[in-house]
N, C-alpha and C. Protein backbone atom coordinates (compact mmCIF):
# COMPACT_ATOMS: atom_id res chain seq x y z
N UNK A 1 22.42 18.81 -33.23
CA UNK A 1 21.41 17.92 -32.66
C UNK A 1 20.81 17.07 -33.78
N UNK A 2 20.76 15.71 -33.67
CA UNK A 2 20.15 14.83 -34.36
C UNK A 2 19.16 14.60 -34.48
N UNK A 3 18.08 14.16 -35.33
CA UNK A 3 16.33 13.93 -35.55
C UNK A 3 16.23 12.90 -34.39
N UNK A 4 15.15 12.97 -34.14
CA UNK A 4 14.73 12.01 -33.02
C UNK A 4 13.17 12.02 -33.14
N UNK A 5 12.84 10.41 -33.00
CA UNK A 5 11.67 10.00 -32.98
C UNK A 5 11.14 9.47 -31.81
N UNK A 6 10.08 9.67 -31.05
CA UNK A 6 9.38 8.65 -29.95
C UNK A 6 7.81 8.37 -29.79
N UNK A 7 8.05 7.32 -28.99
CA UNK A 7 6.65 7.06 -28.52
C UNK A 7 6.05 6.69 -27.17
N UNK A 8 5.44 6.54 -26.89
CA UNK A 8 4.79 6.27 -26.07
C UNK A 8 5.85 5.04 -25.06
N UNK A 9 6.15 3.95 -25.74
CA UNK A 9 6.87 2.82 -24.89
C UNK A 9 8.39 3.10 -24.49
N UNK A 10 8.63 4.50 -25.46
CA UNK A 10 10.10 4.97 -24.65
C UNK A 10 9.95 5.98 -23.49
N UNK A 11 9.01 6.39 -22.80
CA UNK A 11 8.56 6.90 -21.76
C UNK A 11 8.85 6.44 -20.40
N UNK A 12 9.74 6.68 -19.83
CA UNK A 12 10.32 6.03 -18.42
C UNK A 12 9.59 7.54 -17.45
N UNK A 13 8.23 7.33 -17.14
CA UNK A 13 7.35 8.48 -16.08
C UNK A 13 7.89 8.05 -14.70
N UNK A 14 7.95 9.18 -14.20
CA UNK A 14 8.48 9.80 -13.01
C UNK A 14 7.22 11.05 -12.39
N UNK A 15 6.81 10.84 -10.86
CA UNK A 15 5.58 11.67 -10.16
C UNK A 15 5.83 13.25 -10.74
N UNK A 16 4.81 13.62 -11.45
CA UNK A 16 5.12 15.09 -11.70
C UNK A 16 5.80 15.73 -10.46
N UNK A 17 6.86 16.62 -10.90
CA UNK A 17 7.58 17.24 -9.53
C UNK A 17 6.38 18.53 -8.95
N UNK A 18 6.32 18.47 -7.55
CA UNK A 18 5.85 19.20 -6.29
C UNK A 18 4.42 19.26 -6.40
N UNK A 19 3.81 17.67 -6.36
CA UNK A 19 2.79 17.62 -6.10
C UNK A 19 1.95 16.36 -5.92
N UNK A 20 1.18 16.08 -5.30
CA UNK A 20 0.73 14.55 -4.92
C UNK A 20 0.09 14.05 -5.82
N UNK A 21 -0.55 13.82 -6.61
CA UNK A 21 -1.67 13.81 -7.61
C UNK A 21 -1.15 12.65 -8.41
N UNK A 22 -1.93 11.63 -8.89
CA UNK A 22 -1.03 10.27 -9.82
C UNK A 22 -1.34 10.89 -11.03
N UNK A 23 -0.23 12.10 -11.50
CA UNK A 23 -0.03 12.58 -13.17
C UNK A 23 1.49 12.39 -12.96
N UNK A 24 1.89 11.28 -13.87
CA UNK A 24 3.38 11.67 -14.52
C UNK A 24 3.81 12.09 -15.39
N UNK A 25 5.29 12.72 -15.69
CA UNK A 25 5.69 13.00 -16.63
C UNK A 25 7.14 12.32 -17.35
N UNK A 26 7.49 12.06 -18.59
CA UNK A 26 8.81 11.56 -18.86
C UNK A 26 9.04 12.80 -19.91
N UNK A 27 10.27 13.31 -19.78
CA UNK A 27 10.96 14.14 -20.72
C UNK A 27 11.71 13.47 -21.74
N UNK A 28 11.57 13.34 -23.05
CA UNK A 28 12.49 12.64 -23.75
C UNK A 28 13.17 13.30 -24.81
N UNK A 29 13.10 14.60 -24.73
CA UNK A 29 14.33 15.51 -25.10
C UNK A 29 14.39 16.81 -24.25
N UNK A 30 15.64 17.55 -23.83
CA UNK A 30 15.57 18.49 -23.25
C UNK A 30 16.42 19.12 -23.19
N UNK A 31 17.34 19.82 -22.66
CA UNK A 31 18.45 20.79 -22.39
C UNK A 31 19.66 19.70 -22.77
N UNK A 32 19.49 18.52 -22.34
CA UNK A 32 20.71 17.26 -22.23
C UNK A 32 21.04 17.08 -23.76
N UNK A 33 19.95 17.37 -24.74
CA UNK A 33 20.06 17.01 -26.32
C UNK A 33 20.71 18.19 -27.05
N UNK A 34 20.60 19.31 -26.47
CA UNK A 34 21.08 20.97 -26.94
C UNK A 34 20.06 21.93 -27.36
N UNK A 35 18.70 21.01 -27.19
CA UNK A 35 17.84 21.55 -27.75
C UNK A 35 17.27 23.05 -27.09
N UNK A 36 16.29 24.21 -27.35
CA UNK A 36 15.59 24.76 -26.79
C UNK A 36 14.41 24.56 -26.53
N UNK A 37 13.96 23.52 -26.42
CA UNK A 37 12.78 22.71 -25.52
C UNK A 37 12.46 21.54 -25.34
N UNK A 38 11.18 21.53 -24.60
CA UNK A 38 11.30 20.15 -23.99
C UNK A 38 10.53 19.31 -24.46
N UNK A 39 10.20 17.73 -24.45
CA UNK A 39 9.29 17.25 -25.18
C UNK A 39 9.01 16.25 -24.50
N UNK A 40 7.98 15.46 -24.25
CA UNK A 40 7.66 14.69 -23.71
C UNK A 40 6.17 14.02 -23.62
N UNK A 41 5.94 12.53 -22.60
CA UNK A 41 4.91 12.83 -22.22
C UNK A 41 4.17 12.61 -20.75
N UNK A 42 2.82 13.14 -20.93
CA UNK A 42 2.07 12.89 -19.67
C UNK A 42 1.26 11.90 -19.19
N UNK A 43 1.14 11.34 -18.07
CA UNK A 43 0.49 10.28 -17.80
C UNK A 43 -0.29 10.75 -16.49
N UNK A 44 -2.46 10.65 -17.04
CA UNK A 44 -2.97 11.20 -16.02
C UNK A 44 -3.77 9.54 -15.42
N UNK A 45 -3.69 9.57 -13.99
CA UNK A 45 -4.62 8.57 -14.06
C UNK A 45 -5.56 9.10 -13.57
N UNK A 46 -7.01 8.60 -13.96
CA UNK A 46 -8.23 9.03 -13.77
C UNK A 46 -8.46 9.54 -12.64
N UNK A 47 -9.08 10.65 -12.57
CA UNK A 47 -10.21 12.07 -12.12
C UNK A 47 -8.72 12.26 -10.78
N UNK A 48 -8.04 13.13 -11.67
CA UNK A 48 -6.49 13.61 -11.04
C UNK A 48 -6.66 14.90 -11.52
N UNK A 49 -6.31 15.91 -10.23
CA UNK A 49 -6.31 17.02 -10.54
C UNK A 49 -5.17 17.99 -10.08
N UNK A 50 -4.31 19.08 -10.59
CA UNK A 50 -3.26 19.50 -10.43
C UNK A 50 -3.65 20.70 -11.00
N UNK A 51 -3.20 21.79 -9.85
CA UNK A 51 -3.21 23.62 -9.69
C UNK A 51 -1.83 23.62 -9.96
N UNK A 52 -1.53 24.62 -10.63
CA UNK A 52 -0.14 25.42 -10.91
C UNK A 52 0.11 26.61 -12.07
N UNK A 53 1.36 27.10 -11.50
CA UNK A 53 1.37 28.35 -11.94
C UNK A 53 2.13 27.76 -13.67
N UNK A 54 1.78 28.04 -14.55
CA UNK A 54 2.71 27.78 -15.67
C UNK A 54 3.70 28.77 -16.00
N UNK A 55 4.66 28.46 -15.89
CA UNK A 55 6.15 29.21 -15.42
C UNK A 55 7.10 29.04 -17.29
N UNK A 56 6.17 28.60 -18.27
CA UNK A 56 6.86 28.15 -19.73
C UNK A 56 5.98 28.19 -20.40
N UNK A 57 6.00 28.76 -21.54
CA UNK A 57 4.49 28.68 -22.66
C UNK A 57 4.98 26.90 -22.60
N UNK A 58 3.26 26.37 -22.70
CA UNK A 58 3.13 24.82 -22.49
C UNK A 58 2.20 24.52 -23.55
N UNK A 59 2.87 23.67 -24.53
CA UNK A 59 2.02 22.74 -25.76
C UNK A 59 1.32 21.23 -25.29
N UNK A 60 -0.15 21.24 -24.81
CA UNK A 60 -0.36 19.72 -24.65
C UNK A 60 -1.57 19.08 -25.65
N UNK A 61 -0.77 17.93 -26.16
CA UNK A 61 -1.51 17.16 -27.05
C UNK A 61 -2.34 16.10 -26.24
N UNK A 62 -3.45 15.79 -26.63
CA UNK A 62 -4.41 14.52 -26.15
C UNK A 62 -4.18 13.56 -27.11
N UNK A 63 -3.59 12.69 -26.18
CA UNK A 63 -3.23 11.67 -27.44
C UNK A 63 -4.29 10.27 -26.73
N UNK A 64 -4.90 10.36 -25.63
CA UNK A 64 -6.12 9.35 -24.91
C UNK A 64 -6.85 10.33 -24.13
N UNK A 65 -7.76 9.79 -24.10
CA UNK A 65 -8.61 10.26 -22.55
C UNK A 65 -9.04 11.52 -22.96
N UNK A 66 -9.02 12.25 -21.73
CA UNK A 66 -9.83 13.78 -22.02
C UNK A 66 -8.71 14.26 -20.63
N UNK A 67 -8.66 15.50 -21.02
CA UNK A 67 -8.43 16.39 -19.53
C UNK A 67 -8.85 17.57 -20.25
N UNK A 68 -9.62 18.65 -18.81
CA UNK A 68 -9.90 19.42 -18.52
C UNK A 68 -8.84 20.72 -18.43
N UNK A 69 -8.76 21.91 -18.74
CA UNK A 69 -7.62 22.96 -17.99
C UNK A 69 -8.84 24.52 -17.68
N UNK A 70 -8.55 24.81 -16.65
CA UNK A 70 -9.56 25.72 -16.06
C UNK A 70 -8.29 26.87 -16.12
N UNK A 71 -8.93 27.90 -16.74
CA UNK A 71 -7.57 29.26 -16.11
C UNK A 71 -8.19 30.71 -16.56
N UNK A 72 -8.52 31.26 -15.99
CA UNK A 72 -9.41 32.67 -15.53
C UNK A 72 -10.73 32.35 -15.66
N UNK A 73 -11.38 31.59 -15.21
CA UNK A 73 -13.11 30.97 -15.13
C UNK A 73 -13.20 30.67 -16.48
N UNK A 74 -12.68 30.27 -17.42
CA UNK A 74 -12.84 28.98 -18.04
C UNK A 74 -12.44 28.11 -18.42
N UNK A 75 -13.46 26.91 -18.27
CA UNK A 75 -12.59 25.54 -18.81
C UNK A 75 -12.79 24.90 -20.19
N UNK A 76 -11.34 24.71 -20.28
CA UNK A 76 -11.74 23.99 -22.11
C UNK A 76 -11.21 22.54 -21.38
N UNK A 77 -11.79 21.64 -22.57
CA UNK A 77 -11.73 19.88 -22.72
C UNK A 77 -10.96 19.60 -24.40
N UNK A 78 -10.03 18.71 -24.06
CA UNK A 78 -9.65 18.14 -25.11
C UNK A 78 -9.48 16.75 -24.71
N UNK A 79 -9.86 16.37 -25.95
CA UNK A 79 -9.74 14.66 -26.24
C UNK A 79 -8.89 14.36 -27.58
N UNK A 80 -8.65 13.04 -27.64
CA UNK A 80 -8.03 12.71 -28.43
C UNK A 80 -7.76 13.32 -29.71
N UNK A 81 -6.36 13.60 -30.33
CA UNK A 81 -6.08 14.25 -31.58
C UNK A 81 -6.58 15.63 -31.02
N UNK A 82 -6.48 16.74 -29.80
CA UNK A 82 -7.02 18.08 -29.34
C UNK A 82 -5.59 18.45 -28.94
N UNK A 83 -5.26 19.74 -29.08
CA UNK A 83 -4.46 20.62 -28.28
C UNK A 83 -4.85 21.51 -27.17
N UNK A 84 -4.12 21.84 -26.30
CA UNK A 84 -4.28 22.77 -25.44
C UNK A 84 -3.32 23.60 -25.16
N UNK A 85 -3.48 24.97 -25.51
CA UNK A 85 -1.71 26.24 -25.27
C UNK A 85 -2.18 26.50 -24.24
N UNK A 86 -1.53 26.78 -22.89
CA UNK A 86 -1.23 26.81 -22.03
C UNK A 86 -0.23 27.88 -21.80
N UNK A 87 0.02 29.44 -22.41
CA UNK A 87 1.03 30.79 -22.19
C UNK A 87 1.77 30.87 -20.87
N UNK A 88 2.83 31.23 -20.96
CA UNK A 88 3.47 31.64 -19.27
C UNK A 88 2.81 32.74 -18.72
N UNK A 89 2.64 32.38 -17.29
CA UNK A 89 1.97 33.27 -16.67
C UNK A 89 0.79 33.18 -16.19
N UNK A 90 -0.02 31.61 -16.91
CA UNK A 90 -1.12 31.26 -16.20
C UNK A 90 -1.18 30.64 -14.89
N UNK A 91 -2.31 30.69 -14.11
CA UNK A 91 -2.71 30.15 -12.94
C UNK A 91 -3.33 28.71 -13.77
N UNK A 92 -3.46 27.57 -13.81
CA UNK A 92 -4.32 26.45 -14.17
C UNK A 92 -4.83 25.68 -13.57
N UNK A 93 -5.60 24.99 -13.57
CA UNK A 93 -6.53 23.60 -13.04
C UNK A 93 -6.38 22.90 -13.66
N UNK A 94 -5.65 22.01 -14.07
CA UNK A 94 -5.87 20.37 -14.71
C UNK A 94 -6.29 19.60 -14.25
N UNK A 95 -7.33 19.18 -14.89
CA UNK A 95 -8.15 17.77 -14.73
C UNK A 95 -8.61 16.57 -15.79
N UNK A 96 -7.82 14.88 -14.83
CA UNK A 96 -8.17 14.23 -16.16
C UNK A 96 -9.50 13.70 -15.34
N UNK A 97 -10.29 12.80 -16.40
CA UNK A 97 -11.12 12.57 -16.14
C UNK A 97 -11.78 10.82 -15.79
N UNK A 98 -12.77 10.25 -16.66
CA UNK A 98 -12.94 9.11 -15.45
C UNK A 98 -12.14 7.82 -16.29
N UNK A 99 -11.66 8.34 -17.62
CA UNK A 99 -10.45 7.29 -18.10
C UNK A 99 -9.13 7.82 -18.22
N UNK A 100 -8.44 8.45 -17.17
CA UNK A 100 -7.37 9.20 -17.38
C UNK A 100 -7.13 9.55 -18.85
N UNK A 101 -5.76 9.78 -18.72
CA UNK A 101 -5.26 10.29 -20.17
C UNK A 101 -3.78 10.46 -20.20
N UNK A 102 -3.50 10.20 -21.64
CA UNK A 102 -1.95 10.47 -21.62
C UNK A 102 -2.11 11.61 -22.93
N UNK A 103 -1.32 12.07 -22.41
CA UNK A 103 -0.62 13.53 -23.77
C UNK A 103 0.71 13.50 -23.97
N UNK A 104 1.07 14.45 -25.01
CA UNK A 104 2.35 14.70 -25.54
C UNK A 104 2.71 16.38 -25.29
N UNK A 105 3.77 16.60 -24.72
CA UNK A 105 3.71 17.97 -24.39
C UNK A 105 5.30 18.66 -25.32
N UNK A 106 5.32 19.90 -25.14
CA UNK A 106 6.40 20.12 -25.54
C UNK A 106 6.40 22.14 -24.63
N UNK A 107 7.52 22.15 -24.32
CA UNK A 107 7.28 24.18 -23.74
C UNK A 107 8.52 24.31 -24.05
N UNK A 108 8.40 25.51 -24.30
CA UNK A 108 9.51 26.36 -23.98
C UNK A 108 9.63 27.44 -23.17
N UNK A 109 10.65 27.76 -22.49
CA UNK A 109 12.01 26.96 -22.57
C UNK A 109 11.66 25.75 -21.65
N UNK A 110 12.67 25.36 -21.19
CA UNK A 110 12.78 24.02 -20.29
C UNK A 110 11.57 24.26 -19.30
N UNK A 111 11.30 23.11 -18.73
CA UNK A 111 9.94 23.55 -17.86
C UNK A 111 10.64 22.93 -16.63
N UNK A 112 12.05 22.21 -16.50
CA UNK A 112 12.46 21.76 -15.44
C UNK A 112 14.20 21.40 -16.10
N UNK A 113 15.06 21.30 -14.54
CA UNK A 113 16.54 21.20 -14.86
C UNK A 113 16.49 19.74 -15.20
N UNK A 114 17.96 19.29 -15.98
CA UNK A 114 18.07 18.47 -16.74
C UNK A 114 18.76 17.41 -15.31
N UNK A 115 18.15 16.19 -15.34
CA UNK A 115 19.02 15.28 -14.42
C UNK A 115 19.69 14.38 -14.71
């Protein structure tokens, strides 16, 4: 596998899969590269909120905005230049807030099949 660099304008977002909420995601490395994880990013638009089970330890960077993650009665906030770990096995609440937000994520293993 070869080094690979991205940003933000190589991001082709697609509706996060199985759920209504305007958060997308673009994967721009994944199973298709040989790699063992995934990398990408997120796109929240403002005061968007999304429940789910996290099924992959999940790395999310704040690279704008703020979002919220709620998971066993408490919530942490990150903003710009903030991380958030996210372990398999959590229940979560994500919430962005009143200027959405985009992040940079990365989990392992794959958090979805390669298309």
């Amino acid at each position: 596998m070869k080094v690979l660099r991205f940003e933000p304008a190589d991001a082709v977002f697609k509706r996060s899969p199985g759920q209504d909420a305007d958060i997308f995601v673009a994967n721009l490395a994944d199973q298709q590269q040989g790699g063992p994880i995934t990398v990408g990013y997120g796109k929240y638009d403002p005061d968007q909120v999304l429940q789910t089970d996290i099924a992959v330890d999940d790395v999310m960077v704040v690279l704008e905005g703020r979002v919220s993650v709620e998971a066993d009665g408490e919530t942490l906030t990150a903003g710009r230049g903030e991380i958030i770990y996210m372990p398999k096995g959590n229940t979560v609440v994500i919430r962005s807030h009143a200027e959405g937000a985009l992040t940079a994520y990365v989990t392992y293993p794959h958090w979805s099949e390669a298309e």
